[in-house]
Structures are given as structure tokens and as C-alpha cells.
PDB file of N, CA and C in Angstrom:
ATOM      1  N   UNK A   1      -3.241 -23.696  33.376  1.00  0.00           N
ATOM      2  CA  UNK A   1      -4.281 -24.509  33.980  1.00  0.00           C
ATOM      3  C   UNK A   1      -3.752 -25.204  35.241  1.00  0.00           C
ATOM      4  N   UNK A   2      -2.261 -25.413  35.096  1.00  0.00           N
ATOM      5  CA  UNK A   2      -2.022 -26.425  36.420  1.00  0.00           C
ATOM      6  C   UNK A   2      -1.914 -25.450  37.609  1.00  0.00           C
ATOM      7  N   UNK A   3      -1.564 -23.948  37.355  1.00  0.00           N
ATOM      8  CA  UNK A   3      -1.463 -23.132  38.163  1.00  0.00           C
ATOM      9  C   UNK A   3      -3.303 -22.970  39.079  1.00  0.00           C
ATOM     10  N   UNK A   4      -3.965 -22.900  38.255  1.00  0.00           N
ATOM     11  CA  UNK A   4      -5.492 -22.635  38.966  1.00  0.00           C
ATOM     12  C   UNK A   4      -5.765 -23.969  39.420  1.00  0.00           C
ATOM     13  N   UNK A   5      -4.988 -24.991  39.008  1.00  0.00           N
ATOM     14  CA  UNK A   5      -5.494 -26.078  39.768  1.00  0.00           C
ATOM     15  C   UNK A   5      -4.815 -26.244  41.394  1.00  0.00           C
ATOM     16  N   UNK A   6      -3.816 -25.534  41.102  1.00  0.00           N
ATOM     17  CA  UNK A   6      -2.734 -25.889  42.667  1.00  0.00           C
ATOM     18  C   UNK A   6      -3.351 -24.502  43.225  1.00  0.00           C
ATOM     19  N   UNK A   7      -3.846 -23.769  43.132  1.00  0.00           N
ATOM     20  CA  UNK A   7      -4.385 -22.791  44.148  1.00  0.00           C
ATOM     21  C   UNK A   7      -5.748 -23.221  44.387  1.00  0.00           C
ATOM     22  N   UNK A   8      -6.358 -23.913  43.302  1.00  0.00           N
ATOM     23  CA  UNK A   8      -7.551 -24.375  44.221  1.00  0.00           C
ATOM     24  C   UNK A   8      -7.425 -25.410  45.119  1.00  0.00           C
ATOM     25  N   UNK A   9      -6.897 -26.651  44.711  1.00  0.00           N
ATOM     26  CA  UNK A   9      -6.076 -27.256  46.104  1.00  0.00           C
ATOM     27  C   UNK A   9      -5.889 -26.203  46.899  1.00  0.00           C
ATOM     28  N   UNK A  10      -4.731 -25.469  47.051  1.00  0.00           N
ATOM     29  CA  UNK A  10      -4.464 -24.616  47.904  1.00  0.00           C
ATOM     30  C   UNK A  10      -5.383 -24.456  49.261  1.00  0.00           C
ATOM     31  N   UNK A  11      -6.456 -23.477  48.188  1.00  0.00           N
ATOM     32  CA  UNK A  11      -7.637 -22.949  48.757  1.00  0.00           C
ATOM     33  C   UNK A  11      -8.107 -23.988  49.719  1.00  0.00           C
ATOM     34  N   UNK A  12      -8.685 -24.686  48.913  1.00  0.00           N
ATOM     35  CA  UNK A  12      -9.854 -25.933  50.071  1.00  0.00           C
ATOM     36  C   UNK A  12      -8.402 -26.351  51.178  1.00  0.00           C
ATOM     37  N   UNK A  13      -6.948 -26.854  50.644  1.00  0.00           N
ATOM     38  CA  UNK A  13      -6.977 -27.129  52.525  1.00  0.00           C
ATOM     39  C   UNK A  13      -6.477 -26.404  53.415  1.00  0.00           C
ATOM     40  N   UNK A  14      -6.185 -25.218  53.086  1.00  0.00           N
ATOM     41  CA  UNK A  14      -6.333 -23.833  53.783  1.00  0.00           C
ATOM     42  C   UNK A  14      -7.272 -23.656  54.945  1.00  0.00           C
ATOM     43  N   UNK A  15      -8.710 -24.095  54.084  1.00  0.00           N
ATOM     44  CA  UNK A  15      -9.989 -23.884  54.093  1.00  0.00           C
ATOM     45  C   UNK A  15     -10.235 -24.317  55.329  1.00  0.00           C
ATOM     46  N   UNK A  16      -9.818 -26.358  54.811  1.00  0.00           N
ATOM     47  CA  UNK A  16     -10.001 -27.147  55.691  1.00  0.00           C
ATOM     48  C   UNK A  16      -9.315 -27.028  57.146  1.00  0.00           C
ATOM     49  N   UNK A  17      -8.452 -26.312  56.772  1.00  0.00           N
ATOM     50  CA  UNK A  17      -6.779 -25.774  58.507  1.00  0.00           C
ATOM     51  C   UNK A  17      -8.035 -24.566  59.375  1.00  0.00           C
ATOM     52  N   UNK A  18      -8.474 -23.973  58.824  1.00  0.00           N
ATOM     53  CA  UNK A  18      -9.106 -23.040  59.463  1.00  0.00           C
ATOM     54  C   UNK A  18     -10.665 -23.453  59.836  1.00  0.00           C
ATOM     55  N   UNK A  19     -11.304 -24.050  59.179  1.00  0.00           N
ATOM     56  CA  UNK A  19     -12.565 -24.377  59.690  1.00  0.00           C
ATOM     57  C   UNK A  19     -11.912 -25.353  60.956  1.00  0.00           C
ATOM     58  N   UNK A  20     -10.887 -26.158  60.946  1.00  0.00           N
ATOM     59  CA  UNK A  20     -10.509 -27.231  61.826  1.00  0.00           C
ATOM     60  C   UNK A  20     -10.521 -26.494  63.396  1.00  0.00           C
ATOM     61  N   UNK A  21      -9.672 -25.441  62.916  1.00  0.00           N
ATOM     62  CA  UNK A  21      -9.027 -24.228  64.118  1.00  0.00           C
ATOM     63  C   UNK A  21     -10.983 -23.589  64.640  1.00  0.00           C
ATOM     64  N   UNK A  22     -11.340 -23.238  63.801  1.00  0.00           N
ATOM     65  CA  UNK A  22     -12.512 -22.811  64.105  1.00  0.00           C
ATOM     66  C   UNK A  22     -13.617 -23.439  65.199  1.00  0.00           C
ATOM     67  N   UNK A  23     -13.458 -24.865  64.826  1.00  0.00           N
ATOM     68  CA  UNK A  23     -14.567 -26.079  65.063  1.00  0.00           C
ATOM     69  C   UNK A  23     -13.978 -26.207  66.749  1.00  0.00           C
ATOM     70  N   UNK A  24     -12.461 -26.546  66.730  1.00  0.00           N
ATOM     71  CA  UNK A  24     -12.189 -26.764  67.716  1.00  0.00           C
ATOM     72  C   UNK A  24     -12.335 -25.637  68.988  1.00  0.00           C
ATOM     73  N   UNK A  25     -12.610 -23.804  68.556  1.00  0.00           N
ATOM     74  CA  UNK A  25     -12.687 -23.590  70.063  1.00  0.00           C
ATOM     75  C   UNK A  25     -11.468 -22.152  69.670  1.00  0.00           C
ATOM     76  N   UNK A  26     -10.758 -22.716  69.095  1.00  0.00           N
ATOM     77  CA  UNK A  26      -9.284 -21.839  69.629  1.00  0.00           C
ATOM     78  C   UNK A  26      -9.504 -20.467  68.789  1.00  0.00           C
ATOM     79  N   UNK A  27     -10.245 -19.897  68.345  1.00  0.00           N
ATOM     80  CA  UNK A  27     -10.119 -18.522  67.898  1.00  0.00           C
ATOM     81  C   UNK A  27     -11.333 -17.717  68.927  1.00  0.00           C
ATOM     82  N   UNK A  28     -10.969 -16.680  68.693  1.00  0.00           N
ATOM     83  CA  UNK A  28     -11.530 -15.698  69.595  1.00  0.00           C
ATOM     84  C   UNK A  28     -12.885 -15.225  68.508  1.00  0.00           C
ATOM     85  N   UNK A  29     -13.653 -14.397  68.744  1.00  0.00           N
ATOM     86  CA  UNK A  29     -15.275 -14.320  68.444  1.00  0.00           C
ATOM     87  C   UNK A  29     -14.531 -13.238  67.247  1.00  0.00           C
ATOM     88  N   UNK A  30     -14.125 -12.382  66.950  1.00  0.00           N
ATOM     89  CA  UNK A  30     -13.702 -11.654  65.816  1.00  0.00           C
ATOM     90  C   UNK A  30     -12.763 -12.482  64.626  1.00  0.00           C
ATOM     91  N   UNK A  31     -12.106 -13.453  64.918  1.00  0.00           N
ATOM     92  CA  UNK A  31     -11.103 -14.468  64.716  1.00  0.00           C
ATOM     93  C   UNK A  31     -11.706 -15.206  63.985  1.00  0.00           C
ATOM     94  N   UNK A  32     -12.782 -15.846  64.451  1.00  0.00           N
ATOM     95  CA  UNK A  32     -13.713 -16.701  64.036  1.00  0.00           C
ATOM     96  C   UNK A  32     -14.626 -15.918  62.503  1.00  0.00           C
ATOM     97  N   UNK A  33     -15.177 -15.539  62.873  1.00  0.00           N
ATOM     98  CA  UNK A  33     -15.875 -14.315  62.023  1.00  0.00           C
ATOM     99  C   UNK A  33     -15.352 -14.037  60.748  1.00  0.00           C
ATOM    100  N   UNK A  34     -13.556 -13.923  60.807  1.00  0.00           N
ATOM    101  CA  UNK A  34     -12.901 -13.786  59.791  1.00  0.00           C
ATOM    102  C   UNK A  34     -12.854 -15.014  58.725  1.00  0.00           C
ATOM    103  N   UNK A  35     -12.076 -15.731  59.828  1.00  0.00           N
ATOM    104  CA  UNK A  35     -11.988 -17.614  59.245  1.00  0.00           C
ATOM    105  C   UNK A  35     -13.352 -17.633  58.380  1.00  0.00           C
ATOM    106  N   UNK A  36     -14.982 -17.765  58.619  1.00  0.00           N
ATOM    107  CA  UNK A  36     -15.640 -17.861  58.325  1.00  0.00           C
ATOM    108  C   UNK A  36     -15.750 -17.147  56.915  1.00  0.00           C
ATOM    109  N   UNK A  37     -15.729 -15.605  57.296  1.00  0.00           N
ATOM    110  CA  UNK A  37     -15.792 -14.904  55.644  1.00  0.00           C
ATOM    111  C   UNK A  37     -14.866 -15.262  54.340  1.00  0.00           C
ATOM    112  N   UNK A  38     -13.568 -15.747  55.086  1.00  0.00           N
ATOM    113  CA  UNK A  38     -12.021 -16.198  54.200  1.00  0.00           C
ATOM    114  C   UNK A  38     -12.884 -17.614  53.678  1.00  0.00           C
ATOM    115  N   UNK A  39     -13.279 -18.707  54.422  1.00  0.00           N
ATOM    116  CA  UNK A  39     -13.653 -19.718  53.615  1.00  0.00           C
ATOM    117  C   UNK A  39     -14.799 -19.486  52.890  1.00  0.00           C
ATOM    118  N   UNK A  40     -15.676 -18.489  52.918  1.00  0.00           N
ATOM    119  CA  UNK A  40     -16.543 -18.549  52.326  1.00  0.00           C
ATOM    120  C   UNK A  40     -15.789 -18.117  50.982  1.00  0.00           C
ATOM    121  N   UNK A  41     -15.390 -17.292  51.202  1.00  0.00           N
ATOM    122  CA  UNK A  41     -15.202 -16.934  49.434  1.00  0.00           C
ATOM    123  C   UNK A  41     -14.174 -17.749  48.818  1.00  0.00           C
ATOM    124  N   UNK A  42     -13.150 -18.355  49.782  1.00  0.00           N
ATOM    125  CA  UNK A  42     -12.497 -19.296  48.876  1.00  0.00           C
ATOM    126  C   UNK A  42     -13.789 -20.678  48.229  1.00  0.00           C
ATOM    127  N   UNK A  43     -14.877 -20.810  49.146  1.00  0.00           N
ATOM    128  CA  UNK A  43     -15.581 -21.964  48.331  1.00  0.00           C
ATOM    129  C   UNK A  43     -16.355 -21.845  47.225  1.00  0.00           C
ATOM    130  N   UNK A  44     -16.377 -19.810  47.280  1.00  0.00           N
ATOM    131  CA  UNK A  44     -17.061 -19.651  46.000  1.00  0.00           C
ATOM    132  C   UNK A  44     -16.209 -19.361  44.995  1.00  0.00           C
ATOM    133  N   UNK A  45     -15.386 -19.289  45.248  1.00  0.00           N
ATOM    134  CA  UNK A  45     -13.839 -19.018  43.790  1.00  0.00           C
ATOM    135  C   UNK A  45     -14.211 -20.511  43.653  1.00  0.00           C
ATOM    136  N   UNK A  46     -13.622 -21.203  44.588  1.00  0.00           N
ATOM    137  CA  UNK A  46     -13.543 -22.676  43.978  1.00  0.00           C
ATOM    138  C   UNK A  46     -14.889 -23.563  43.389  1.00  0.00           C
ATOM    139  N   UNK A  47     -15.799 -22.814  43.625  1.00  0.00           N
ATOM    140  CA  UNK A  47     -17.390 -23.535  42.804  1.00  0.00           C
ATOM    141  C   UNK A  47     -17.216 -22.654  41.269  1.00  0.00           C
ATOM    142  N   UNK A  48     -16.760 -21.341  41.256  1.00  0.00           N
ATOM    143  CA  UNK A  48     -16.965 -20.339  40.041  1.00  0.00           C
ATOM    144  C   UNK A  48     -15.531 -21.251  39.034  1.00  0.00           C
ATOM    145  N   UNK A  49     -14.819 -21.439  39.994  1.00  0.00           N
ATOM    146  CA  UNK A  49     -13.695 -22.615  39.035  1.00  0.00           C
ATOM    147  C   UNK A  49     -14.557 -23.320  38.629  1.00  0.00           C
ATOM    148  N   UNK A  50     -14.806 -24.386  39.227  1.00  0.00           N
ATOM    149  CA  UNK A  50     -15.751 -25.663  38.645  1.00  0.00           C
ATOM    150  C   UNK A  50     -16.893 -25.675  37.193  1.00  0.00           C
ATOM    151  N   UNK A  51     -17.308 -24.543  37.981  1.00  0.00           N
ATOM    152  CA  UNK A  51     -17.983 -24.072  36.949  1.00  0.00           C
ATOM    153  C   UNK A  51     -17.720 -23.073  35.504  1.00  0.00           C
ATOM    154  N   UNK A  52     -16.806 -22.683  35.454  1.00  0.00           N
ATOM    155  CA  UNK A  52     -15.673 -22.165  34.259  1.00  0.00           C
ATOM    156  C   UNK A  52     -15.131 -23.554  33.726  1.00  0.00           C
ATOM    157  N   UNK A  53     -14.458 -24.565  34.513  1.00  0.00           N
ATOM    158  CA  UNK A  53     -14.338 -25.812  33.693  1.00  0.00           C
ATOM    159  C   UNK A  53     -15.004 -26.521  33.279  1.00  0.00           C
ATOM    160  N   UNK A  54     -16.409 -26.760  33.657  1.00  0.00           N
ATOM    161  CA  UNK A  54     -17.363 -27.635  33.173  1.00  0.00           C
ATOM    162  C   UNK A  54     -17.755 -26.760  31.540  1.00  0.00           C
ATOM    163  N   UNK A  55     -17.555 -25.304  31.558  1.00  0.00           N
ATOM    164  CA  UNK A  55     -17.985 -24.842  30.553  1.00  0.00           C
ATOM    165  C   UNK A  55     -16.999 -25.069  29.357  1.00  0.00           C
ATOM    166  N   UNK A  56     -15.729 -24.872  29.414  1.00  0.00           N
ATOM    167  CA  UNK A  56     -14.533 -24.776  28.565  1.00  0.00           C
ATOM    168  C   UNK A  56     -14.505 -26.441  28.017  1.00  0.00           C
ATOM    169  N   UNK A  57     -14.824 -27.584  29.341  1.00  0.00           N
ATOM    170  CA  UNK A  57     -15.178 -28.833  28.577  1.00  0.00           C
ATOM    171  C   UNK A  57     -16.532 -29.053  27.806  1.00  0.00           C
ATOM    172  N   UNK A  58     -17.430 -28.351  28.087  1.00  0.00           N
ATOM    173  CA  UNK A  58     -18.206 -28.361  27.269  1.00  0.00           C
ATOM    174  C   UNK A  58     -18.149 -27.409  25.848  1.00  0.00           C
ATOM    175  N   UNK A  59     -17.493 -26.608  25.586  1.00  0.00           N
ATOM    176  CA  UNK A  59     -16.964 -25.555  24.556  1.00  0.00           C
ATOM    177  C   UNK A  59     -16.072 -26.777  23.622  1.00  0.00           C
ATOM    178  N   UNK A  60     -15.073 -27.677  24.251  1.00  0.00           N
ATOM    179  CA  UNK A  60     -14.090 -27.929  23.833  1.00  0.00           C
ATOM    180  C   UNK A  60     -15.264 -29.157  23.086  1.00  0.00           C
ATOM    181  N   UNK A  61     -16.248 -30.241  23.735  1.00  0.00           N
ATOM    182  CA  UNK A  61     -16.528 -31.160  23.320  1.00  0.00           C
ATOM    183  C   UNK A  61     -17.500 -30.475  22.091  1.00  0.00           C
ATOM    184  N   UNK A  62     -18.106 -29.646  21.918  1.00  0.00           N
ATOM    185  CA  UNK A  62     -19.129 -29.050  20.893  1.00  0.00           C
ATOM    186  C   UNK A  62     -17.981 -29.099  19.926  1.00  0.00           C
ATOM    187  N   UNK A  63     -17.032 -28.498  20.235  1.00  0.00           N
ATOM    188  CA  UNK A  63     -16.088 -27.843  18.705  1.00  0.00           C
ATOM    189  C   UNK A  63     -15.465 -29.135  18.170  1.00  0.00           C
ATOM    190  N   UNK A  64     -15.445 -30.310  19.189  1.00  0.00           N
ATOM    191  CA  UNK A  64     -14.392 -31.289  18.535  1.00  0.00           C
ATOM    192  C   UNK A  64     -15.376 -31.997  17.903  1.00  0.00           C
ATOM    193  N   UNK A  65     -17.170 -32.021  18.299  1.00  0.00           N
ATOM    194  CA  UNK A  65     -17.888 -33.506  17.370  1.00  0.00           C
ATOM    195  C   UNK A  65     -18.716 -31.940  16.422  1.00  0.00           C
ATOM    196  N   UNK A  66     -18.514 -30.549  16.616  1.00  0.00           N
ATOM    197  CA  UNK A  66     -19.170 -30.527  15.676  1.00  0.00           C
ATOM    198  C   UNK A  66     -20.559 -30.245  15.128  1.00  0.00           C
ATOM    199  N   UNK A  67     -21.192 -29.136  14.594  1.00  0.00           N
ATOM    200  CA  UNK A  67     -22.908 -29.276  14.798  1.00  0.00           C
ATOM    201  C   UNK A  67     -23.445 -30.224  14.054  1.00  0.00           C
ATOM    202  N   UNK A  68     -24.045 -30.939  14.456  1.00  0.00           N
ATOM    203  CA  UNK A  68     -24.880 -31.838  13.769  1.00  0.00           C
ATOM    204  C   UNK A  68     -25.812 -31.921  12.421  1.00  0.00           C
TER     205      UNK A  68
END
């Protein structure tokens, strides 16, 4: 778990280095294009994370109280 947590860090300020590079000007029109597709899918790994953990805490809280 601590491993998927340090690559999603990773990811977002990766993310954040390249949208920065992007915003400012300095990549060329193919360059750009790339940056763009690379963060996109790192923000959807990192939402499909989020959402795999919200489930496993919700898995974990059912099993610990139990069906009613």
C-alpha cells in the first residue's frame, strides 16, 4: 500500500512539473500534446486509486461492524 501511495504522489507532482512547463510557453505544439495526454492518464490512475480505496475502506468497515 505505501508503494501505490508514493507513486501516486509521484504521479500528481510529475503532473504538476509538466502542466507548469506547459502553462508557461516552453514546449513546442507536439511537446505539449504529449504533456497533456501523460497527465491525463496519470489523473485517471490516480482518481481509479481513490476510488479502489474508498472501496477496500468500505469492504473493510462492512466486515468489521458486521450485517445487521
Amino acid at each position: 500500500m505505501k508503494a501505490v501511495l508514493i507513486i501516486a504522489t509521484l504521479f500528481i507532482f510529475i503532473s504538476m512539473l509538466m502542466n507548469g512547463a506547459r502553462r508557461r510557453g516552453k514546449l513546442n505544439d507536439q511537446a505539449n500534446r504529449a504533456v497533456t495526454g501523460l497527465a491525463n492518464s496519470m489523473r485517471y490512475f490516480v482518481y481509479g486509486l481513490l476510488v479502489f480505496v474508498g472501496i477496500v475502506c468500505l469492504a473493510m468497515a462492512w466486515h468489521m461492524l458486521g450485517p445487521f
